[in-house]
Protein backbone atom coordinates (compact mmCIF):
# COMPACT_ATOMS: atom_id res chain seq x y z
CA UNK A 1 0.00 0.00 0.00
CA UNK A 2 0.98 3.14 -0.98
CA UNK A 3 1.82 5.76 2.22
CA UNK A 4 0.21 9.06 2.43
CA UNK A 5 0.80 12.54 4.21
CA UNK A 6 -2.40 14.02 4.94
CA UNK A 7 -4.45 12.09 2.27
CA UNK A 8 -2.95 12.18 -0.60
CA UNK A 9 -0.83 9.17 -1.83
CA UNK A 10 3.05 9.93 -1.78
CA UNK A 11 3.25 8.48 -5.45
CA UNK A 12 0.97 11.65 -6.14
CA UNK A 13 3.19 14.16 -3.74
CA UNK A 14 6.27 12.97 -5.88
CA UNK A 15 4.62 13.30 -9.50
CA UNK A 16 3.08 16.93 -7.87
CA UNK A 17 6.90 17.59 -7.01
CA UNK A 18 7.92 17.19 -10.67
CA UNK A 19 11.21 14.96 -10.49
CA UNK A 20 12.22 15.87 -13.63
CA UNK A 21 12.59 19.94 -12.05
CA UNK A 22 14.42 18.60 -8.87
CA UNK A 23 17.91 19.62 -9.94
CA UNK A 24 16.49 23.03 -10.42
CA UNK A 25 16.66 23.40 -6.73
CA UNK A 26 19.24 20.81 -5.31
CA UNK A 27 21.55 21.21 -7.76
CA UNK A 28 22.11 25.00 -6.86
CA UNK A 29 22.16 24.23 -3.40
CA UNK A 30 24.56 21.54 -3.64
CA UNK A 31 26.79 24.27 -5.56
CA UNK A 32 26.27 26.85 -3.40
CA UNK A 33 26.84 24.71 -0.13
CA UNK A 34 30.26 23.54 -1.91
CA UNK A 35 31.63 27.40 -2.36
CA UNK A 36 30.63 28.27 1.04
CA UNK A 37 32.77 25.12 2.99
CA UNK A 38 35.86 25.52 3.83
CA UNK A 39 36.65 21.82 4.15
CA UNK A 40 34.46 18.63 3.45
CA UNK A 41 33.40 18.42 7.10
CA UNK A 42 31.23 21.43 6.75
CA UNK A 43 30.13 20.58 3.20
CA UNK A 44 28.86 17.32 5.14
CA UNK A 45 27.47 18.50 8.46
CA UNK A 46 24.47 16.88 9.38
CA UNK A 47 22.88 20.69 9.29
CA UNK A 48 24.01 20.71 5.67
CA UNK A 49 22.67 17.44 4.72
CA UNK A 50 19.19 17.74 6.38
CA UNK A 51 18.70 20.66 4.21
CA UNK A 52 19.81 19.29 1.28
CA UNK A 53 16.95 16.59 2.13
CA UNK A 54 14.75 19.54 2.52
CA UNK A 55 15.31 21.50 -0.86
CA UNK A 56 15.57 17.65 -3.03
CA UNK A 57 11.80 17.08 -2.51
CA UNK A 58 9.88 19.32 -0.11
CA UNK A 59 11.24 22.85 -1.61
CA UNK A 60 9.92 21.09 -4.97
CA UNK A 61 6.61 19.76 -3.67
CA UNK A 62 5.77 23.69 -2.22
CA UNK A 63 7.33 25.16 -5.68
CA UNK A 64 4.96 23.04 -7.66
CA UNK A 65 2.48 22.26 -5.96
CA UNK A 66 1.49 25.94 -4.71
CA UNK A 67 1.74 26.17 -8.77
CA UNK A 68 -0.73 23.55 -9.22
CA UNK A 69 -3.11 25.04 -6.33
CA UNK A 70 -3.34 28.32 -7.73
CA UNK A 71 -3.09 27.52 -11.48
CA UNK A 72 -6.03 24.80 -12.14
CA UNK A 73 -8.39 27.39 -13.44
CA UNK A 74 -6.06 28.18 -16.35
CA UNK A 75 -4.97 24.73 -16.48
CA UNK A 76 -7.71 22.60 -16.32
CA UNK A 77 -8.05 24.87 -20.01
CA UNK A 78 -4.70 23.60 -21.24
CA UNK A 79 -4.90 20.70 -23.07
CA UNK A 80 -0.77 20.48 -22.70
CA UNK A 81 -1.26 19.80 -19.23
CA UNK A 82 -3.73 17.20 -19.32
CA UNK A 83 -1.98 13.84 -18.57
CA UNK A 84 1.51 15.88 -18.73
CA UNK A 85 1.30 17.15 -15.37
CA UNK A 86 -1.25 16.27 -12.54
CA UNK A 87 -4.67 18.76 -12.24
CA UNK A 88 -5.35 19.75 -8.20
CA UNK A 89 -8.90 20.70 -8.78
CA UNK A 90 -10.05 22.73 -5.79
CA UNK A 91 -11.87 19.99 -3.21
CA UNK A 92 -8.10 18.47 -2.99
CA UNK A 93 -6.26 22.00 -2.23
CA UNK A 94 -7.10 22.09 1.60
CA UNK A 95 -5.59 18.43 1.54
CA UNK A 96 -2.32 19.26 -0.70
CA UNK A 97 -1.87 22.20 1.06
CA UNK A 98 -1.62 19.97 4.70
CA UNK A 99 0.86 17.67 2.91
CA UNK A 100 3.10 20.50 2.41
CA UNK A 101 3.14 21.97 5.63
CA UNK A 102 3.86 18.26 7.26
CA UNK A 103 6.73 17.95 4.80
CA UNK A 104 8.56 21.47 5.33
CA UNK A 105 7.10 22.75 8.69
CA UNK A 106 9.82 20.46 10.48
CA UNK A 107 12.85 22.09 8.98
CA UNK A 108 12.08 25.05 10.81
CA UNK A 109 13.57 24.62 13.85
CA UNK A 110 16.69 23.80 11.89
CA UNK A 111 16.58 27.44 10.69
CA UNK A 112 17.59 28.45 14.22
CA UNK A 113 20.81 26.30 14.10
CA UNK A 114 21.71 28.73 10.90
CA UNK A 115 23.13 32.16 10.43
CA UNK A 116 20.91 35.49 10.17
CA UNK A 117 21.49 35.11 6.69
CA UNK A 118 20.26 31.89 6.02
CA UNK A 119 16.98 33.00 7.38
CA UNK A 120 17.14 35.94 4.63
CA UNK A 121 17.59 33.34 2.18
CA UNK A 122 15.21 31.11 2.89
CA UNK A 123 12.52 34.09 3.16
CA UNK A 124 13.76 35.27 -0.48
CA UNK A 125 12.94 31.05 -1.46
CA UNK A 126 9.30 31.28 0.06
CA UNK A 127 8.27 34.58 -1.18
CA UNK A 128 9.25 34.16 -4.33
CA UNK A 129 8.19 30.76 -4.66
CA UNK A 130 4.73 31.17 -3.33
CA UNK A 131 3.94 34.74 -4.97
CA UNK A 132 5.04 33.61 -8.23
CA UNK A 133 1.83 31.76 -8.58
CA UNK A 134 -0.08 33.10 -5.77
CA UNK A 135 -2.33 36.49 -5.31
CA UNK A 136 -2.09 39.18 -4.54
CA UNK A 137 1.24 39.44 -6.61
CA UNK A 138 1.00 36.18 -9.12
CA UNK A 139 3.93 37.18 -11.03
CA UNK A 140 3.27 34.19 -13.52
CA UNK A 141 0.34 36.34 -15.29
CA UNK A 142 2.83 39.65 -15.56
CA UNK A 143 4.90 39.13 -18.22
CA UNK A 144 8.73 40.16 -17.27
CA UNK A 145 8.25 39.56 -13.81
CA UNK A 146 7.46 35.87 -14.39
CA UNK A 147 10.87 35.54 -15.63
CA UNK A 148 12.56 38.18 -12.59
CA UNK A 149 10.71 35.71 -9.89
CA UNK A 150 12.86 33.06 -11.58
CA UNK A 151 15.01 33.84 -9.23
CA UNK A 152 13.71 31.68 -6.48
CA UNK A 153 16.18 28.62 -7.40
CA UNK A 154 19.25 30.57 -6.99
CA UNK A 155 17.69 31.15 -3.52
CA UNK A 156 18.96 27.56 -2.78
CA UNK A 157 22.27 28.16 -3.66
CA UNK A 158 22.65 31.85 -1.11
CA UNK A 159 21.05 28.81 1.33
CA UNK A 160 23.63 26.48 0.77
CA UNK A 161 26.44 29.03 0.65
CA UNK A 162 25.99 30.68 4.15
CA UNK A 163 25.15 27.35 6.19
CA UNK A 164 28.45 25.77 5.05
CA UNK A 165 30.02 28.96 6.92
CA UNK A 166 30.59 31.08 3.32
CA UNK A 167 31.49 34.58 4.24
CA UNK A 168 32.78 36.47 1.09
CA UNK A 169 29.13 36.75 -0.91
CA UNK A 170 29.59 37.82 -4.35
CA UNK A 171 26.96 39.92 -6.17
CA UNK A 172 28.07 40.19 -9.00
CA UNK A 173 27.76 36.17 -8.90
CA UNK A 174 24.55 36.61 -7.90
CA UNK A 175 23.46 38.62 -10.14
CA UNK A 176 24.71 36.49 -12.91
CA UNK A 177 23.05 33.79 -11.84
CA UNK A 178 19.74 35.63 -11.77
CA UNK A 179 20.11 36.55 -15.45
CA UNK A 180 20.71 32.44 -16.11
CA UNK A 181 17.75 31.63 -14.33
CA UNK A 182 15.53 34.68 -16.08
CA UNK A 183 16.97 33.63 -19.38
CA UNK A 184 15.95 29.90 -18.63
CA UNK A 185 12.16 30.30 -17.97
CA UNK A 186 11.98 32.79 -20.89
CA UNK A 187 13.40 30.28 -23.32
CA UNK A 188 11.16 27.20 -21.78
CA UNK A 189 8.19 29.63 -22.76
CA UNK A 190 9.10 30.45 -26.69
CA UNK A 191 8.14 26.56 -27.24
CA UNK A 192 4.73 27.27 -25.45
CA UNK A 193 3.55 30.59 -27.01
CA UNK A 194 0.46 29.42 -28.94
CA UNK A 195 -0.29 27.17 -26.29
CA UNK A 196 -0.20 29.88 -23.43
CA UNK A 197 -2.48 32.01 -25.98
CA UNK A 198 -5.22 30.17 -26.57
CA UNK A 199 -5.27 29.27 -22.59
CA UNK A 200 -4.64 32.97 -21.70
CA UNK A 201 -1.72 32.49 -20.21
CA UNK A 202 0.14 35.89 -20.34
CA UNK A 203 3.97 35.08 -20.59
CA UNK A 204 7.25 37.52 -21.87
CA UNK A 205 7.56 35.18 -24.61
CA UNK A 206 3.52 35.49 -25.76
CA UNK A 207 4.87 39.52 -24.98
CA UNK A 208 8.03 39.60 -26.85
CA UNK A 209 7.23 37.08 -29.27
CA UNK A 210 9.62 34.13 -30.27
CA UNK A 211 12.88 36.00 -32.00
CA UNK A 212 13.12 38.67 -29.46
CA UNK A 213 12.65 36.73 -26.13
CA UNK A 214 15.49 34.10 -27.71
CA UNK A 215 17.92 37.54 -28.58
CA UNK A 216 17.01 38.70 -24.81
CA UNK A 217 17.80 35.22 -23.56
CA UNK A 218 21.17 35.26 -25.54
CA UNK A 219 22.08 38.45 -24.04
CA UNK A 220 20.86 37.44 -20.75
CA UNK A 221 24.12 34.87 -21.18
CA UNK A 222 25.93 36.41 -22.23
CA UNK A 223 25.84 39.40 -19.53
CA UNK A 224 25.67 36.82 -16.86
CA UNK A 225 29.18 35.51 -18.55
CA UNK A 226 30.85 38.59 -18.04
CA UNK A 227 29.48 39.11 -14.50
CA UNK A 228 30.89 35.80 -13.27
CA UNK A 229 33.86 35.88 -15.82
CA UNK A 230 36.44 36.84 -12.72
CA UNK A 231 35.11 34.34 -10.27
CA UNK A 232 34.71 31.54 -12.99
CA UNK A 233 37.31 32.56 -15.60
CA UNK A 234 37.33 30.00 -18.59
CA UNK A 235 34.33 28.29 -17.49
CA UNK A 236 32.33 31.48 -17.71
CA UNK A 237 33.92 31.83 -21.78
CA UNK A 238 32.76 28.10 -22.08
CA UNK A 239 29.51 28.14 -20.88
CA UNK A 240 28.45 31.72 -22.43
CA UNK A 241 29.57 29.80 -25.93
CA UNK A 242 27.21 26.57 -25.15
CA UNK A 243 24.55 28.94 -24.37
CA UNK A 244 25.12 30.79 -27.56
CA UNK A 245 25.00 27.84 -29.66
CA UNK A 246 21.90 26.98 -28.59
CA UNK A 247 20.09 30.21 -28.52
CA UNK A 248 21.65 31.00 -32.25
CA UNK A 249 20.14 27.55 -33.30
CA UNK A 250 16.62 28.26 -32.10
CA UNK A 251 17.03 31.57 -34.01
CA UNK A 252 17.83 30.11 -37.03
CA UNK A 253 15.16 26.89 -36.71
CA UNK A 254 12.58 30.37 -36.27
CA UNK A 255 9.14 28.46 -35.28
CA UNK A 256 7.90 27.02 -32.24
CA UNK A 257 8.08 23.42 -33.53
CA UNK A 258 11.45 24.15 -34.53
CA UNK A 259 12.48 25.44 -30.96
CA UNK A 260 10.83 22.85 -28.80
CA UNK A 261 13.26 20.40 -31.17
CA UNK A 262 16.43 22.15 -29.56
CA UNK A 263 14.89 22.85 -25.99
CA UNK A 264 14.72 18.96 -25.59
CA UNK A 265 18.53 19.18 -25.04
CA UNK A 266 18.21 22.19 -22.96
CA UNK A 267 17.93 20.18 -19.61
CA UNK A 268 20.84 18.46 -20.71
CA UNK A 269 23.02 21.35 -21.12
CA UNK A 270 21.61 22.78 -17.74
CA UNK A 271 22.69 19.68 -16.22
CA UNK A 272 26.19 19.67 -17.53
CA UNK A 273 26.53 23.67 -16.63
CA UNK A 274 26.04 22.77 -13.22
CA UNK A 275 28.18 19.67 -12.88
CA UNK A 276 30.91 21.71 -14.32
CA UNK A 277 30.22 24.52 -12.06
CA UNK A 278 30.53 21.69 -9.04
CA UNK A 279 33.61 20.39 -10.37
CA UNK A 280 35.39 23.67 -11.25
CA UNK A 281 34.63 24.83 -7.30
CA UNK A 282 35.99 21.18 -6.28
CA UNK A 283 39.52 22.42 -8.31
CA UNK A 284 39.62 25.64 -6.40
CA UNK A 285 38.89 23.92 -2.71
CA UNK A 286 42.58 21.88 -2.53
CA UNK A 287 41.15 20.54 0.99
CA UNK A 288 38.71 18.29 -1.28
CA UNK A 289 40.87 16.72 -3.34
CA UNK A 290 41.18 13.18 -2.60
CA UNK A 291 45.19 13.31 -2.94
């Protein structure tokens, strides 16, 4: 028999959760937490570890499934999200919304084990993961600022960062990875414009239209490139050329069909960004090397 947390089957909590998305997260956090040690023993405190738990399926489950709360009256007129992604029609909200407190409400107490600034962190996480689907704000229906609340999974990473004991933040790193993550939902909208239209989904891409929100994304990494190019040196080059690639491909394929061809290796490339970030922040730590 399947377990449940208030009600609803966990099979249902992990499909809500959208595994495929985890690494959206974790992956930043796992990043983040790696900068901010200065040896393995903080990287693997049971402090750090317990929230990487937390931000590998609970984060996910209240990123996705606030979305799913607040979004079934446009959705339920999608037919892309029929049988792609689950429906929460509104007698099961009260019940989803339980499951998500039981999951995450016990990793508050760890927050008092943390600095000051994890707590700013983790408030920057919430709000912008709740209000980017939820009123009074809903940035999801304002085109621009759907992409801007993108921020919320670099949030993870500023987490990470200051619980491991980091202490020199870098802005300018922040900032360039808010224009990766802004860049990142704009681009996974150009293959849903029509779609989003005839639901009413108001997106920058159904704003800009395809060919300028791929040029914005393209210079969206390009400027994040240049903003992490003295903290990340050839990496940054490398990475800003990837990103190029593909955004100068989907320009030149020109249709929606076309670009949802190329996005299917976008995850892919997202993936590999971050392992490489990982692995060039292992080469600068000499206490982790295994020799």
């Amino acid at each position: 028999m399947c377990p449940q947390t208030a009600g609803v089957p966990f099979r249902r909590l992990v499909r809500l959760s959208r595994p495929r998305f985890w690494m959206y997260a974790f992956g930043p956090y796992i990043v983040g937490a790696l900068i901010g040690s200065p040896n393995p023993r903080a990287y693997l405190s049971p402090l750090a570890l317990l929230f990487a738990a937390f931000f590998l399926f609970p984060a996910n489950l209240l990123i996705y499934g606030a979305n799913d709360i607040f979004d079934y009256e446009t959705d339920v007129l999608n037919l892309k999200k029929r049988g792609y992604e689950s429906l929460v029609p509104p007698d099961e909200r009260r019940a989803l919304w339980k499951a998500i407190a039981l999951w995450c409400v016990p990793f508050i107490p760890l927050l008092f084990l943390t600095p000051r600034t994890c707590w700013l962190a983790m408030g920057g996480f919430l709000f912008f993961s709740l209000f980017y689907s939820a009123p009074p704000i809903r940035a999801k229906s304002k085109p621009i600022l759907d992409s801007a609340f993108n921020v919320l999974y670099i949030f993870p990473g500023v987490f990470g960062y200051f619980v491991c004991g980091g202490a020199n933040f870098s802005w300018p790193l922040f900032g360039a990875a808010t224009l990766w993550a802004m860049a990142m939902h704009a681009y996974s909208a150009v293959p849903d414009i029509d779609a989003d239209h005839e639901a009413g989904v108001p997106t920058v891409a159904t704003l800009l239209g395809l060919r300028a929100t791929l040029i914005g994304c393209w210079a969206f990494y390009v400027l994040a490139a240049v903003l992490s190019f003295f903290a990340l040196k050839w990496l940054a080059v490398v990475l800003a050329l990837i990103y190029s690639a593909l955004m100068i491909r989907s320009l030149q394929v020109n249709s929606q069909r076309g670009v949802m061809r190329v996005y299917r290796v976008f995850p892919v490339v997202n993936a590999v960004a971050g392992a490489s970030l990982w692995w060039f922040a292992v080469w600068q730590k000499p206490s982790f090397w295994p020799f």
